[in-house]
C-alpha atoms as a PDB file:
ATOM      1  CA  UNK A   1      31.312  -2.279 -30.532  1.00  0.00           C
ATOM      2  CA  UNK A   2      32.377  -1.771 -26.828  1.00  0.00           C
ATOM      3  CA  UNK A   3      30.075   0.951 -26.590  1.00  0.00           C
ATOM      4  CA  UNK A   4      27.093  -0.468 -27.554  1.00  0.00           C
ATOM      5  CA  UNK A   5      28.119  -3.604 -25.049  1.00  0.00           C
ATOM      6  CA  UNK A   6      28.209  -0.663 -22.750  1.00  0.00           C
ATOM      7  CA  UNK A   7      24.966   0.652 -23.162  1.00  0.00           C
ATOM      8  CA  UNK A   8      22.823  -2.852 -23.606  1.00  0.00           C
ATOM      9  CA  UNK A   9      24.560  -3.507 -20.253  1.00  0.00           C
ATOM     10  CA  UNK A  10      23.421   0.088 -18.931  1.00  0.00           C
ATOM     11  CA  UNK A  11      19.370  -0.385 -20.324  1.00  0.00           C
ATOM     12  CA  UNK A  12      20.201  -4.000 -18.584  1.00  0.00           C
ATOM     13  CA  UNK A  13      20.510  -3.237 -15.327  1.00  0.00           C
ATOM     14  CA  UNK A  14      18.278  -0.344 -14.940  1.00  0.00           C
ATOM     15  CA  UNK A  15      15.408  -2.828 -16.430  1.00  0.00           C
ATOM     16  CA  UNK A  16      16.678  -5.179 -13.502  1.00  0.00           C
ATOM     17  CA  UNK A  17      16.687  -2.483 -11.100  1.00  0.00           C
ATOM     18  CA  UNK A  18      13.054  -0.974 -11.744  1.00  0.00           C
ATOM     19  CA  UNK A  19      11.828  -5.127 -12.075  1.00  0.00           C
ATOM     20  CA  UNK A  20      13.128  -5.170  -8.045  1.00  0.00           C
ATOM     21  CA  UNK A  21      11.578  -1.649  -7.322  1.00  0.00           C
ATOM     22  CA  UNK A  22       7.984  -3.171  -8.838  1.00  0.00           C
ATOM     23  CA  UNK A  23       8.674  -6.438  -7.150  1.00  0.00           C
ATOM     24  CA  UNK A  24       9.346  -4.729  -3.686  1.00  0.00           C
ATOM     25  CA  UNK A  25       5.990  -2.911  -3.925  1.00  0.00           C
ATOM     26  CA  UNK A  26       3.938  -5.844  -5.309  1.00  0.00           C
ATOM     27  CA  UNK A  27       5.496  -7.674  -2.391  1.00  0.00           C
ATOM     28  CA  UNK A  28       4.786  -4.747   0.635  1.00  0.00           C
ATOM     29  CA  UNK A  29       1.044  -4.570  -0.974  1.00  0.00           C
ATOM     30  CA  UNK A  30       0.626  -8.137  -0.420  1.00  0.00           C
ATOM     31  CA  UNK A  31       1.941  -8.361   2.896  1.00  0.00           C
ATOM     32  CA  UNK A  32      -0.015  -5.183   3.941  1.00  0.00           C
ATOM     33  CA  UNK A  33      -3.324  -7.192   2.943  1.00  0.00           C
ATOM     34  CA  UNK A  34      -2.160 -10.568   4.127  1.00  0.00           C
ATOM     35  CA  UNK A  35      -1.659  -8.299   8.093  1.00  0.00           C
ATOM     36  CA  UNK A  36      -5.227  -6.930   7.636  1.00  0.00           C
ATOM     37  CA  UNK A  37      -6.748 -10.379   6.557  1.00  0.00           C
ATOM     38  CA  UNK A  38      -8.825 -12.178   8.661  1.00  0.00           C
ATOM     39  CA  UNK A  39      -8.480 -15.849   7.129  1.00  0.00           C
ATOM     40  CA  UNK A  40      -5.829 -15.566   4.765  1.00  0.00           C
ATOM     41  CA  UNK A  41      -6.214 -17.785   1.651  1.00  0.00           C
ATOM     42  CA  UNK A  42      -3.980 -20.376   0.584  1.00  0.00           C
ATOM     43  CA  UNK A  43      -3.424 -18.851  -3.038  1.00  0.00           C
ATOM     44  CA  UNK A  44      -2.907 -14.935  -0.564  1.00  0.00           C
ATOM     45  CA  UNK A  45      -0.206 -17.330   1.018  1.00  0.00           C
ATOM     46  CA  UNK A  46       1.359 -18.794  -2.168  1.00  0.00           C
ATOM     47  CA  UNK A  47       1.070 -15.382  -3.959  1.00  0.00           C
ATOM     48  CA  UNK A  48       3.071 -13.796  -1.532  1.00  0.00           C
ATOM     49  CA  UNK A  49       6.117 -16.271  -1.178  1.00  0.00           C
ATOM     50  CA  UNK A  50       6.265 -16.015  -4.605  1.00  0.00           C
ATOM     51  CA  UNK A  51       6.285 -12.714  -5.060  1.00  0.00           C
ATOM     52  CA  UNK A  52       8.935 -12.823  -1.884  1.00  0.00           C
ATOM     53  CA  UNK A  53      11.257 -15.533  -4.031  1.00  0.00           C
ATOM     54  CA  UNK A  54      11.092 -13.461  -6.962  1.00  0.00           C
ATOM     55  CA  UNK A  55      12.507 -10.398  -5.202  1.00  0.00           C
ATOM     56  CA  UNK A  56      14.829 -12.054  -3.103  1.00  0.00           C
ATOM     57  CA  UNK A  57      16.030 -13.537  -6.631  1.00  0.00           C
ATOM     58  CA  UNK A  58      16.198 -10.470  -8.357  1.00  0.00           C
ATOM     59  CA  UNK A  59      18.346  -9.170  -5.612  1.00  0.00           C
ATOM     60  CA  UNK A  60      21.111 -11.656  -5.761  1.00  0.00           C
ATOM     61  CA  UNK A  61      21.816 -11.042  -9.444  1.00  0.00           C
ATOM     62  CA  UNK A  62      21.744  -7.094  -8.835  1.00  0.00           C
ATOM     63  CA  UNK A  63      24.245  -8.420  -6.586  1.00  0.00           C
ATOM     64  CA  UNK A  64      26.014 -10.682  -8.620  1.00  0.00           C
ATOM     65  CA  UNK A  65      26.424  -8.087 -11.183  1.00  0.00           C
ATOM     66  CA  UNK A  66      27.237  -5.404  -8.779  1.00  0.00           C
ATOM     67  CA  UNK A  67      24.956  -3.224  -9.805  1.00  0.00           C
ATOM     68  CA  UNK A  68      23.937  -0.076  -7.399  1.00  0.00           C
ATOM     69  CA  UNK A  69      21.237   1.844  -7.231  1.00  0.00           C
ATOM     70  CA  UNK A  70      21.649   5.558  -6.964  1.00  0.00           C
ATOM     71  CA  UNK A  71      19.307   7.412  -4.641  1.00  0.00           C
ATOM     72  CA  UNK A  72      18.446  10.740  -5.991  1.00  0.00           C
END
């Protein structure tokens, strides 16, 4: 029983982990075009504070659940 805990919480956090990987890069891409914009567009704007929240988010539960990432 322990071990399955054990290995939901493993699949878990690596779901978490790749969801703030994606989330970084949606967020760089945005702010990349958003630099290179001339007018930027409200919804440009919106989408990338979002995007921004989400991560920032996603981050303080990784942290939360102390959860590492290992760099290989």
């Amino acid at each position: 029983m322990f071990r399955r805990k054990r290995i939901k919480k493993k699949e878990c956090d690596q779901q978490l982990l790749d969801q703030i990987q994606r989330l970084k890069q949606e967020w760089e891409s945005l702010e990349r075009i958003m630099e290179h914009s001339i007018d930027a567009s409200d919804k440009g704007i919106m989408d990338l504070h979002l995007v921004e929240a989400k991560y920032f988010y996603l981050l303080k539960e990784a942290r939360k659940r102390e959860i590492r990432a290992m760099n290989q």
